[in-house]
PDB file of N, CA and C in Angstrom:
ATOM      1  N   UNK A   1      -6.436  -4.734  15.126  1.00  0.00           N
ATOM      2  CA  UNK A   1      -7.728  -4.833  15.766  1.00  0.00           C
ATOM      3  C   UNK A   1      -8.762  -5.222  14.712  1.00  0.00           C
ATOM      4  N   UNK A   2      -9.030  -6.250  15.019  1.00  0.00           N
ATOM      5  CA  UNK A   2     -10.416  -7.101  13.694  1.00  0.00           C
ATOM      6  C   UNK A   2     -11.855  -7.002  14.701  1.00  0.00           C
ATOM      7  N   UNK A   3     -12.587  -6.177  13.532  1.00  0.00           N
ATOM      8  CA  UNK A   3     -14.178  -5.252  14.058  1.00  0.00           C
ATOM      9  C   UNK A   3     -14.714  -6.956  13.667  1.00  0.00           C
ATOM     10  N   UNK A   4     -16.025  -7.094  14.718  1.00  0.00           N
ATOM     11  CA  UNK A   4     -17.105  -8.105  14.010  1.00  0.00           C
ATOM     12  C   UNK A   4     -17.869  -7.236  13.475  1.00  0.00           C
ATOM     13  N   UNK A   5     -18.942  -8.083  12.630  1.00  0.00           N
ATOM     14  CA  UNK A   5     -19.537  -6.643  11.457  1.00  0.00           C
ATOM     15  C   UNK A   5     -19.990  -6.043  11.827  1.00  0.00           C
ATOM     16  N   UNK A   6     -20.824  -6.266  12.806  1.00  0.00           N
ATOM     17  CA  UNK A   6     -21.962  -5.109  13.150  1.00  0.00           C
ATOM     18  C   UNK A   6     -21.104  -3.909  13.825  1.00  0.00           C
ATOM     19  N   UNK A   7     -20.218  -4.135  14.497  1.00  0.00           N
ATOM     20  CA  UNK A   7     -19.071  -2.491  14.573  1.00  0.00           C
ATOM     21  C   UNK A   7     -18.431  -2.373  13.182  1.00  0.00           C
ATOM     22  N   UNK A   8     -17.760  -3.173  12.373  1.00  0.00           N
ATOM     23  CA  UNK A   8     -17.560  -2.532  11.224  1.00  0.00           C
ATOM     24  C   UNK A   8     -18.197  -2.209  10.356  1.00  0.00           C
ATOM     25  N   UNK A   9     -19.649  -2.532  10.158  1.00  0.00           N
ATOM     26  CA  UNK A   9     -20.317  -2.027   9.202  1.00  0.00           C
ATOM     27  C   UNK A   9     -20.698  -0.287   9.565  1.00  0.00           C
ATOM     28  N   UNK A  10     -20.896  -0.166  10.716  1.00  0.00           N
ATOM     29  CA  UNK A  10     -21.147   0.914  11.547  1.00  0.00           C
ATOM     30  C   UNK A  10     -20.194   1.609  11.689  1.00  0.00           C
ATOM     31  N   UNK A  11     -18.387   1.804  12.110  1.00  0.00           N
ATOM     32  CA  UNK A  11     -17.425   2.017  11.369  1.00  0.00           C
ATOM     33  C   UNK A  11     -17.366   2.621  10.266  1.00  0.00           C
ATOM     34  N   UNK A  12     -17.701   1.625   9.169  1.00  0.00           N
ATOM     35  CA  UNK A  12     -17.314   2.147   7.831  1.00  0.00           C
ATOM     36  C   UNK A  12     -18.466   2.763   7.207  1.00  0.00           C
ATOM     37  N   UNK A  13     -20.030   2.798   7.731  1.00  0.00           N
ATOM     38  CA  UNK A  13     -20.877   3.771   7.726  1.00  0.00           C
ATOM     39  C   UNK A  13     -20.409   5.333   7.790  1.00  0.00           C
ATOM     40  N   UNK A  14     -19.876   5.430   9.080  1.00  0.00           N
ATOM     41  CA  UNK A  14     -18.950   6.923   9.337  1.00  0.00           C
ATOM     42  C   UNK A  14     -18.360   7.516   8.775  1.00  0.00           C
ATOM     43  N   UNK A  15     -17.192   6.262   9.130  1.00  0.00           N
ATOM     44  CA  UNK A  15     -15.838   6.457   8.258  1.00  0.00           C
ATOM     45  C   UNK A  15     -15.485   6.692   6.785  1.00  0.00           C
ATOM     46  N   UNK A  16     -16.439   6.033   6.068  1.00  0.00           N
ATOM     47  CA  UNK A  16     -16.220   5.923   4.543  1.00  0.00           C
ATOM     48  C   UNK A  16     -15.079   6.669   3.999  1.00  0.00           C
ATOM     49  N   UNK A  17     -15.878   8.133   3.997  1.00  0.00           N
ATOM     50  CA  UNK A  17     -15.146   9.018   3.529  1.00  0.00           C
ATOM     51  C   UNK A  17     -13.412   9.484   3.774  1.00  0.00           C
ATOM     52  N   UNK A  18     -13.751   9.210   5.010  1.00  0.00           N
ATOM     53  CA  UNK A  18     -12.335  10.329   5.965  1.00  0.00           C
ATOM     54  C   UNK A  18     -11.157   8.534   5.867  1.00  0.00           C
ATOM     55  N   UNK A  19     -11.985   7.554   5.249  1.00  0.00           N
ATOM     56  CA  UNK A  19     -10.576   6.352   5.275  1.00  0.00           C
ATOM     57  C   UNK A  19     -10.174   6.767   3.849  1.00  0.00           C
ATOM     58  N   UNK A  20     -10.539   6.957   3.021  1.00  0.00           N
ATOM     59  CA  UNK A  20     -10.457   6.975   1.378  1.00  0.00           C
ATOM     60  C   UNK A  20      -8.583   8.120   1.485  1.00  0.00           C
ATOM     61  N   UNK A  21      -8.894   8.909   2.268  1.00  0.00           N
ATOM     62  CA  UNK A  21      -7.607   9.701   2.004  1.00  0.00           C
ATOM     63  C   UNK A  21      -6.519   9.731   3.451  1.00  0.00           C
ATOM     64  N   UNK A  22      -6.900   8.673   4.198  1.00  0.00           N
ATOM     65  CA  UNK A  22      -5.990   8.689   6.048  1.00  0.00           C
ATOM     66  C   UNK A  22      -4.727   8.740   5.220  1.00  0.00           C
ATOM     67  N   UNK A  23      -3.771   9.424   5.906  1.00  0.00           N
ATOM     68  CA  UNK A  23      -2.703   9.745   6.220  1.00  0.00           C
ATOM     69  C   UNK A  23      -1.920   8.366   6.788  1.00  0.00           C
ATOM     70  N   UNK A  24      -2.442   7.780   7.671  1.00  0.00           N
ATOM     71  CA  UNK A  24      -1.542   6.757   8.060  1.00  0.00           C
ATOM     72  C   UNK A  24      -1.550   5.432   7.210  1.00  0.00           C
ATOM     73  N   UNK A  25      -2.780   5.487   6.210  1.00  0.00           N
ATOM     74  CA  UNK A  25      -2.282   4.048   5.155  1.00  0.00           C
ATOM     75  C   UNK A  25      -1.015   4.704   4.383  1.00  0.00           C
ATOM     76  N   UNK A  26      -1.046   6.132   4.145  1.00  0.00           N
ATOM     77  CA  UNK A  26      -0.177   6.845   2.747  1.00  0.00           C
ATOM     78  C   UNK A  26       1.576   6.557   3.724  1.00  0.00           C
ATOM     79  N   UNK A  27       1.219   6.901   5.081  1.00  0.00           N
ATOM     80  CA  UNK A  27       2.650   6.671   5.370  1.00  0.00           C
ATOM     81  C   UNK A  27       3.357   5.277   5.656  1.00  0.00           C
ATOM     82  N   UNK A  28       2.321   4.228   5.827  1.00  0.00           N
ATOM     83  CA  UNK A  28       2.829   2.996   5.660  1.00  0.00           C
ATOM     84  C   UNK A  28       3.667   2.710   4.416  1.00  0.00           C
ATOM     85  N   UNK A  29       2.735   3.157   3.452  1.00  0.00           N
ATOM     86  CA  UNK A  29       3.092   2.517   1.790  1.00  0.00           C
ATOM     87  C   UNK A  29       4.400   3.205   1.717  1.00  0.00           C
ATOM     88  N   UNK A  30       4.507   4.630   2.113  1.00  0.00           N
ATOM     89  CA  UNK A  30       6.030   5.387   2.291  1.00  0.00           C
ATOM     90  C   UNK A  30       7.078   4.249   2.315  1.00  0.00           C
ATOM     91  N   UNK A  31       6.742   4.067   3.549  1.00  0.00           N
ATOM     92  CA  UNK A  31       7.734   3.118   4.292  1.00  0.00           C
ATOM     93  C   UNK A  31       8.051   1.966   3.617  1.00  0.00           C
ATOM     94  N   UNK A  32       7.162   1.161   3.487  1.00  0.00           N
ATOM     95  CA  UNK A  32       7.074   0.109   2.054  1.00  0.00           C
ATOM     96  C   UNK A  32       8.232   0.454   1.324  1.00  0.00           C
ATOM     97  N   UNK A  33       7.851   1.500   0.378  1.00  0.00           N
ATOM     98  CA  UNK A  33       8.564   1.903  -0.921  1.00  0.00           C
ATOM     99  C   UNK A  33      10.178   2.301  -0.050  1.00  0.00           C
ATOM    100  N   UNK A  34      10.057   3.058   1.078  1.00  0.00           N
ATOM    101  CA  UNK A  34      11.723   3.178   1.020  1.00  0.00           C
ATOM    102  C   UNK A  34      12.174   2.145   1.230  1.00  0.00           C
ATOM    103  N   UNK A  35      11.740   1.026   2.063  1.00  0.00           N
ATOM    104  CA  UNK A  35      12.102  -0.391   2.343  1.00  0.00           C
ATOM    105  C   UNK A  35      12.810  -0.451   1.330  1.00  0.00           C
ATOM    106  N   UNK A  36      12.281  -0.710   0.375  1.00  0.00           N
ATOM    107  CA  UNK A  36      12.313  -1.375  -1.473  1.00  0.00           C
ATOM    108  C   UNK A  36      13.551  -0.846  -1.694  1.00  0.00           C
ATOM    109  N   UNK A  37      13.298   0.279  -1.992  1.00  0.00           N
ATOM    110  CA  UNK A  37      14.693   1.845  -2.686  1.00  0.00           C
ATOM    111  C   UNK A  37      15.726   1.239  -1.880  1.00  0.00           C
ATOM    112  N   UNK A  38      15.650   0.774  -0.425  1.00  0.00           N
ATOM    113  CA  UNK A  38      16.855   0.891   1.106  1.00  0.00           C
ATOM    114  C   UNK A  38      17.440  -0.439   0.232  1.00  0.00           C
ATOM    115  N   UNK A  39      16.524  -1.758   0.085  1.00  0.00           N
ATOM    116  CA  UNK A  39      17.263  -2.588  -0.357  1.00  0.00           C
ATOM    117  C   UNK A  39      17.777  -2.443  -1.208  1.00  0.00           C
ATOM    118  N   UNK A  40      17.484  -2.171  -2.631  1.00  0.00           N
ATOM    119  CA  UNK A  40      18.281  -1.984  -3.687  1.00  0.00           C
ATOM    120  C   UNK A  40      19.196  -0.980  -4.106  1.00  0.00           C
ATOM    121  N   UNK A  41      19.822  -0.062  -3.224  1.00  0.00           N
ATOM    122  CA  UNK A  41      20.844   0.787  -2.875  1.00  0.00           C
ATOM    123  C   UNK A  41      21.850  -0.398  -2.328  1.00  0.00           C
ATOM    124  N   UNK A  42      21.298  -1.706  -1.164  1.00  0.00           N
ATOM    125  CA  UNK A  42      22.409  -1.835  -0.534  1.00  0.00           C
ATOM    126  C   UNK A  42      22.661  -3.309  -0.782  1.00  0.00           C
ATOM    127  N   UNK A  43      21.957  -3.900  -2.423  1.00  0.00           N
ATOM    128  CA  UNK A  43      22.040  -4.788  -3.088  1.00  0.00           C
ATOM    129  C   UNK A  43      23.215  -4.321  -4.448  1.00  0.00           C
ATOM    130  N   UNK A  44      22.810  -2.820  -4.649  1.00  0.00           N
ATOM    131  CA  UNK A  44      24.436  -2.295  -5.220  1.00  0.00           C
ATOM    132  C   UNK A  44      25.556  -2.559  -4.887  1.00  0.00           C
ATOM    133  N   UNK A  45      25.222  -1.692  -3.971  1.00  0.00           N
ATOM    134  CA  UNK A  45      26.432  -1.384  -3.270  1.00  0.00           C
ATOM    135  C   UNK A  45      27.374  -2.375  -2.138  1.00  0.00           C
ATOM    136  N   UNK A  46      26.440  -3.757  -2.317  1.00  0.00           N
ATOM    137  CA  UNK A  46      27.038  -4.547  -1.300  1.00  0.00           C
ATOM    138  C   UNK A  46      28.229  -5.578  -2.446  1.00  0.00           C
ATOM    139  N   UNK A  47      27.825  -4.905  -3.378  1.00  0.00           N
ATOM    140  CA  UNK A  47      29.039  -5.862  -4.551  1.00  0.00           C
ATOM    141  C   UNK A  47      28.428  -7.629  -4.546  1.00  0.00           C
ATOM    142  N   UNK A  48      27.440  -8.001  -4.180  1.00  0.00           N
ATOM    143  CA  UNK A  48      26.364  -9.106  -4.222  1.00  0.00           C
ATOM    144  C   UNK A  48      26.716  -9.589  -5.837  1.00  0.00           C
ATOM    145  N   UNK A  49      26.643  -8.845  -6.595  1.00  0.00           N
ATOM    146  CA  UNK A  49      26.296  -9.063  -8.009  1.00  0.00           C
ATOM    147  C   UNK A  49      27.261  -8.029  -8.769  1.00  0.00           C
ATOM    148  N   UNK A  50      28.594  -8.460  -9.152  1.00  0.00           N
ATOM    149  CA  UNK A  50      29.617  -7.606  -9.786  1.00  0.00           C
ATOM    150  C   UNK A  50      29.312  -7.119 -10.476  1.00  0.00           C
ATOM    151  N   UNK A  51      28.920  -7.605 -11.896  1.00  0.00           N
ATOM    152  CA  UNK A  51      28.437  -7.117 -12.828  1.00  0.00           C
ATOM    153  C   UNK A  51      27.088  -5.949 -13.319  1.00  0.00           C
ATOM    154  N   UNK A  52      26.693  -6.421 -12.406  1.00  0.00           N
ATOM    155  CA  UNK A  52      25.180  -5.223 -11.867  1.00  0.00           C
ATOM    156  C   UNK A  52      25.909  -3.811 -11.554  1.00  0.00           C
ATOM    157  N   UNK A  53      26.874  -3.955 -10.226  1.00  0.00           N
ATOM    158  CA  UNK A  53      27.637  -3.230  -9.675  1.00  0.00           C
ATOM    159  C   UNK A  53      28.247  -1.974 -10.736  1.00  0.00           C
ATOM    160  N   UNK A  54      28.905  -2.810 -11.300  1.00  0.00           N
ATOM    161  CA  UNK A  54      29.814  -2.190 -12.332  1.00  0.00           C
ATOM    162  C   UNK A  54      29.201  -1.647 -13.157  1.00  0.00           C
ATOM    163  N   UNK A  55      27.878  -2.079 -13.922  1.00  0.00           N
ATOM    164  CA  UNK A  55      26.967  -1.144 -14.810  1.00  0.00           C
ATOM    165  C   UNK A  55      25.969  -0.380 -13.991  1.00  0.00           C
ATOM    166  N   UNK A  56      25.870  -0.276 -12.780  1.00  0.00           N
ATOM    167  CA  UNK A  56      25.406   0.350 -12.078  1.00  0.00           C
ATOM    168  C   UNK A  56      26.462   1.979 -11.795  1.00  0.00           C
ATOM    169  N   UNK A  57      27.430   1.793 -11.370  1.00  0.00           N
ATOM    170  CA  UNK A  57      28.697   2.763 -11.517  1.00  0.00           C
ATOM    171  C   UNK A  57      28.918   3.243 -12.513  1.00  0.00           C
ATOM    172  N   UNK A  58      28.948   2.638 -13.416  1.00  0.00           N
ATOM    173  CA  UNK A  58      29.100   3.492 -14.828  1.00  0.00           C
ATOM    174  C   UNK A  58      28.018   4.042 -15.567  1.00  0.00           C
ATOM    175  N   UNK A  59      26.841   3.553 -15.375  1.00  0.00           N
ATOM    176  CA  UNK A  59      25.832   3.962 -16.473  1.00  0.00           C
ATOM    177  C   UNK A  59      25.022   4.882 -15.632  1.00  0.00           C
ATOM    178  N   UNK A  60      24.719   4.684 -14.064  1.00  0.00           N
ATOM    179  CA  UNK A  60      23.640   5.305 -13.530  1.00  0.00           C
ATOM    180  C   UNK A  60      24.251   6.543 -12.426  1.00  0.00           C
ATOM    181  N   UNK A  61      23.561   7.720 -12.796  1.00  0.00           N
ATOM    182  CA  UNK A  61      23.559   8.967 -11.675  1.00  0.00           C
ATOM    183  C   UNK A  61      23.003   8.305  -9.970  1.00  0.00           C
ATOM    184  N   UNK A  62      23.775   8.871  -9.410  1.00  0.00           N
ATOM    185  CA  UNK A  62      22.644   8.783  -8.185  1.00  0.00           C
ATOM    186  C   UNK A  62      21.736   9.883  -7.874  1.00  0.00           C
ATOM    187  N   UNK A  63      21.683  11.043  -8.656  1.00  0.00           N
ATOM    188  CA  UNK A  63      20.075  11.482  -8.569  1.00  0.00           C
ATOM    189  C   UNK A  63      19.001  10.896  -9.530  1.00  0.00           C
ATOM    190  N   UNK A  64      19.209  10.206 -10.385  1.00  0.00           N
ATOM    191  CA  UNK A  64      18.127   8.733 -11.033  1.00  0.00           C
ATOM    192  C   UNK A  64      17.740   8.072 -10.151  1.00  0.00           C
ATOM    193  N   UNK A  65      18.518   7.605  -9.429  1.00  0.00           N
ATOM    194  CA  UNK A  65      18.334   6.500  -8.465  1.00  0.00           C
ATOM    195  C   UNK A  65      17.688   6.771  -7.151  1.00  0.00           C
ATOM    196  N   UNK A  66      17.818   8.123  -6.536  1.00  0.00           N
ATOM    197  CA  UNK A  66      17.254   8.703  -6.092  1.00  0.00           C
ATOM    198  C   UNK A  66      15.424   8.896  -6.205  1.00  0.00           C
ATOM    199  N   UNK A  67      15.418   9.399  -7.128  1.00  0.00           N
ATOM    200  CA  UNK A  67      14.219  10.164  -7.763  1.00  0.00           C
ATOM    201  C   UNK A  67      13.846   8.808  -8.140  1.00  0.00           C
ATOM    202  N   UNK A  68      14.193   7.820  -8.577  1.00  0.00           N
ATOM    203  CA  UNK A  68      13.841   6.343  -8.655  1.00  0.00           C
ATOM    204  C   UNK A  68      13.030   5.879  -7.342  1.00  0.00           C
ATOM    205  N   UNK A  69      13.754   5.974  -6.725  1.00  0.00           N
ATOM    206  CA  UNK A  69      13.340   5.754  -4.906  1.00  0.00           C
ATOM    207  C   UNK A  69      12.464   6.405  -4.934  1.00  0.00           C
ATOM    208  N   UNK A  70      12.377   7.355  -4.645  1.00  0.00           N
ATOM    209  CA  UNK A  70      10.965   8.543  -4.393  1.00  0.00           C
ATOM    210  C   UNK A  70       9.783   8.221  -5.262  1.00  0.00           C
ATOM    211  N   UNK A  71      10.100   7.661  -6.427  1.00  0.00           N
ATOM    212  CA  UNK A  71       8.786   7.630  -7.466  1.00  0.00           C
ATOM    213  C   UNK A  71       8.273   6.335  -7.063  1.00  0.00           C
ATOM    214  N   UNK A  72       8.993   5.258  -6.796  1.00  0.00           N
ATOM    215  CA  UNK A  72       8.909   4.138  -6.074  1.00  0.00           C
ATOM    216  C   UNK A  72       7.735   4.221  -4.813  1.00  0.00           C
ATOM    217  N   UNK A  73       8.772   4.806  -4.043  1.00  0.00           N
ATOM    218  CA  UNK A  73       7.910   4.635  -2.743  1.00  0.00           C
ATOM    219  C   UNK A  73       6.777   5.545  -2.615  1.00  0.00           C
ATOM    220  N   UNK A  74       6.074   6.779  -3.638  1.00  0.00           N
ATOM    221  CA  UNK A  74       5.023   7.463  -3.832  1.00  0.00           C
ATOM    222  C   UNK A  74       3.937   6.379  -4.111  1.00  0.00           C
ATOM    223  N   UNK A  75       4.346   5.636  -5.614  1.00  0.00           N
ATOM    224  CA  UNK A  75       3.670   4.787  -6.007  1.00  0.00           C
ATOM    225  C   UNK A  75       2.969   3.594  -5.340  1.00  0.00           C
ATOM    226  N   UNK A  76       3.994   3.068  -4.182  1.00  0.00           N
ATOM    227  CA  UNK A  76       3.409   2.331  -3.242  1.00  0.00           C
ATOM    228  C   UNK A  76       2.513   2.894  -2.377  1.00  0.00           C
ATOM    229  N   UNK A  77       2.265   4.141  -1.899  1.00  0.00           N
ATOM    230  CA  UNK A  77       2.046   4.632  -1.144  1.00  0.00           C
ATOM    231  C   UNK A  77       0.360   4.789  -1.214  1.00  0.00           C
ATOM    232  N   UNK A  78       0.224   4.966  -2.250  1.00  0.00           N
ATOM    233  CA  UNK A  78      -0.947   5.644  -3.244  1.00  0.00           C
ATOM    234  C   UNK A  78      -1.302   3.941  -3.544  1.00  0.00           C
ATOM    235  N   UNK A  79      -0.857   2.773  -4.428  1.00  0.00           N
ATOM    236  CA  UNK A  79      -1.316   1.790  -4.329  1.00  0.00           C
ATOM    237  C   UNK A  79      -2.041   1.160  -2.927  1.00  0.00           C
ATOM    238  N   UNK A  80      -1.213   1.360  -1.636  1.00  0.00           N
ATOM    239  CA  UNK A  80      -1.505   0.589  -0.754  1.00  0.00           C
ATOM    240  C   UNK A  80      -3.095   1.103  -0.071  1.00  0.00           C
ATOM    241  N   UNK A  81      -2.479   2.894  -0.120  1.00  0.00           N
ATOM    242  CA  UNK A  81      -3.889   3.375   0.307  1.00  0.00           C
ATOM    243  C   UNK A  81      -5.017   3.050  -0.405  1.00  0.00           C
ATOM    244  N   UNK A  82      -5.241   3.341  -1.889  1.00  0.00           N
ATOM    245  CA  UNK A  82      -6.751   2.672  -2.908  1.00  0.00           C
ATOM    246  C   UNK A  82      -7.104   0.759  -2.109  1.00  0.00           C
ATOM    247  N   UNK A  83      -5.649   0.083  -2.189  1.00  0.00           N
ATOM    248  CA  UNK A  83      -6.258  -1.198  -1.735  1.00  0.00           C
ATOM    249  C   UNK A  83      -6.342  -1.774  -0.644  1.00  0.00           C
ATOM    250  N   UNK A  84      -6.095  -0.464   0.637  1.00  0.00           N
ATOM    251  CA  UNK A  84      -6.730  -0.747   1.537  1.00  0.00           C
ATOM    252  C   UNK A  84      -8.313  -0.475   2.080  1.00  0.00           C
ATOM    253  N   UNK A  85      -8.380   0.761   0.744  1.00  0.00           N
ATOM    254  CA  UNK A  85      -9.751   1.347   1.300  1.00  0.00           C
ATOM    255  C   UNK A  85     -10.841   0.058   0.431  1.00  0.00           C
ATOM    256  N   UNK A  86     -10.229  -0.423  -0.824  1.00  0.00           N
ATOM    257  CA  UNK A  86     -10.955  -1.623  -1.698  1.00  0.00           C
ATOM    258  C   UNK A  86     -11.416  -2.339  -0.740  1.00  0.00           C
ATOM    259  N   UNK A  87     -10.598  -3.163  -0.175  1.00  0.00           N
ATOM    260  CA  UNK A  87     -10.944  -4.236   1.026  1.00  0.00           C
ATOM    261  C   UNK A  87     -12.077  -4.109   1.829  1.00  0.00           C
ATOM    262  N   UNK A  88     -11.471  -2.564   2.720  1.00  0.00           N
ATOM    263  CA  UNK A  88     -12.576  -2.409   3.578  1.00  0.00           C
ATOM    264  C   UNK A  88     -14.324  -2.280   3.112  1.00  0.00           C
ATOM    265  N   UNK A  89     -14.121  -1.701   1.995  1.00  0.00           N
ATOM    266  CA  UNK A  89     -15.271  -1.415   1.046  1.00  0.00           C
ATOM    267  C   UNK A  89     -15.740  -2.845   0.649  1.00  0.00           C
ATOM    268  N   UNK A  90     -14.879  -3.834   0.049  1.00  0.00           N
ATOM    269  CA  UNK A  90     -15.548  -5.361  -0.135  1.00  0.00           C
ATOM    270  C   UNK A  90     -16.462  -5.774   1.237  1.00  0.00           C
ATOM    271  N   UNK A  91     -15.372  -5.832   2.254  1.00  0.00           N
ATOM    272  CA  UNK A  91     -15.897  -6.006   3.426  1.00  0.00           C
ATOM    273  C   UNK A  91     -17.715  -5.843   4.178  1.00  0.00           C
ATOM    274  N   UNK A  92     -17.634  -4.738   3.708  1.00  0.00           N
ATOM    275  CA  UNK A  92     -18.858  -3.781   3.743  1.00  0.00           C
ATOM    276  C   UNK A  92     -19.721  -4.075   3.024  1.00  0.00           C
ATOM    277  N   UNK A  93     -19.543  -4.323   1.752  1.00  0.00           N
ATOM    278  CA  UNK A  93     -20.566  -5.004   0.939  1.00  0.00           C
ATOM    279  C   UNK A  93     -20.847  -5.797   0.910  1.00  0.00           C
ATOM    280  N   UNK A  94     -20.074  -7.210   1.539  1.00  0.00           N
ATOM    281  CA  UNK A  94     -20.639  -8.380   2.023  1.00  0.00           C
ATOM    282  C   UNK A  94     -21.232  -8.567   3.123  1.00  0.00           C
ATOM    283  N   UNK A  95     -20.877  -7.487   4.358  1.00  0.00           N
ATOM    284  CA  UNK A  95     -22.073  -7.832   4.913  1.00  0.00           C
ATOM    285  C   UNK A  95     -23.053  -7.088   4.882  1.00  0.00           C
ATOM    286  N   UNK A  96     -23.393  -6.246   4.126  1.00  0.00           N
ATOM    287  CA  UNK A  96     -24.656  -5.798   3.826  1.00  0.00           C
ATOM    288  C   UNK A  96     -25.496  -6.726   2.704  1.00  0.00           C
ATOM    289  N   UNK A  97     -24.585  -7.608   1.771  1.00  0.00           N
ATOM    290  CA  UNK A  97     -25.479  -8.620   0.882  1.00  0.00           C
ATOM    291  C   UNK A  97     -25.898  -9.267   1.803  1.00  0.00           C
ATOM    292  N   UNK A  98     -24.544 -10.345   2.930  1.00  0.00           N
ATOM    293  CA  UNK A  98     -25.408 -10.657   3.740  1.00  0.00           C
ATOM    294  C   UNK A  98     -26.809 -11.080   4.584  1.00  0.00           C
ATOM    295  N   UNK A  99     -26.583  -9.414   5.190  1.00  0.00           N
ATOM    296  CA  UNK A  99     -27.505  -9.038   5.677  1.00  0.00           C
ATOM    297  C   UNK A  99     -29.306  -8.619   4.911  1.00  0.00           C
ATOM    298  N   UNK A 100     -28.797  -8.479   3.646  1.00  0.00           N
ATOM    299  CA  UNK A 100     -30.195  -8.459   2.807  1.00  0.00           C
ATOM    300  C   UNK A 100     -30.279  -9.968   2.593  1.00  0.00           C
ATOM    301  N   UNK A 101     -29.525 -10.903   2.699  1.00  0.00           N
ATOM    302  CA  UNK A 101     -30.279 -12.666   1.923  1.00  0.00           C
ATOM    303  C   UNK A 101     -30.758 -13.005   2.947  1.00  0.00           C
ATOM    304  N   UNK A 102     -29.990 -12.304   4.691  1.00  0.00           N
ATOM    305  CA  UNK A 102     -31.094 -13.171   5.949  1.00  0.00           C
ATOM    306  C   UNK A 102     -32.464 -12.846   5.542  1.00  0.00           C
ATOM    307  N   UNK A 103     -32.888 -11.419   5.324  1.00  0.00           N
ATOM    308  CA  UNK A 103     -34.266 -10.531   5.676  1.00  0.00           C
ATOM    309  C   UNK A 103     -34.684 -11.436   4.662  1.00  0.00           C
ATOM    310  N   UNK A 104     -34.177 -11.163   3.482  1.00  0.00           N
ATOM    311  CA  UNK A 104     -35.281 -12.114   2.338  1.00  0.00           C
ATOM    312  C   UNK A 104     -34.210 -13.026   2.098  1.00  0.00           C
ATOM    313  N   UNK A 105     -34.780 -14.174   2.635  1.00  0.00           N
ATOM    314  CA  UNK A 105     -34.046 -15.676   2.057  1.00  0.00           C
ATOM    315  C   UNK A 105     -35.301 -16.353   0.459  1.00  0.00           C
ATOM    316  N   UNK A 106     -34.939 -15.938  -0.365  1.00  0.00           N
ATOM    317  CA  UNK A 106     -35.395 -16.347  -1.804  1.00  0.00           C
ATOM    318  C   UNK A 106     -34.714 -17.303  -2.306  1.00  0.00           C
TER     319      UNK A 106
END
């Protein structure tokens, strides 16, 4: 759903605060990151790349790989939320510059 400004500026007037920490950007980025972890478990394990495979089997635990995943998909999680709230915040500030060059056109 894409706000025209004058509801999103009004929106993110409100909102500011309570978007900075939503719950549902943090569980997207989740998802993201296990995506990531899901593929490269089944880029192992699909024998795609023997040699990977094989130093994968021998050198690596699967609670590394694990806890790999998890640190992974935290990290996305936490990235996606800061640069979704960035955006909306750019957003906001352009049309409030905007909106100050109509009032005074200098």
């Amino acid at each position: 759903m894409v706000l025209n400004d004058e509801d999103f500026e009004l929106f993110w007037l409100k909102n500011r605060e309570k978007e900075k920490n939503n719950i549902k950007t943090y569980l997207f980025g989740l998802s993201s990151g296990f995506a990531i972890g899901v593929s490269i478990i089944l880029t192992i394990y699909s024998g795609w790349y023997q040699r990977a495979t094989m130093v994968a089997y021998s050198k690596m635990s699967g609670v590394i790989l694990f806890v790999a995943i998890i640190l992974i998909s935290i990290f996305f999680a936490v990235i996606y939320s800061k640069f979704k709230w960035e955006m909306q915040e750019q957003r906001y500030l352009e049309i409030k510059h905007k909106k100050s060059k109509e009032k005074n056109p200098a």
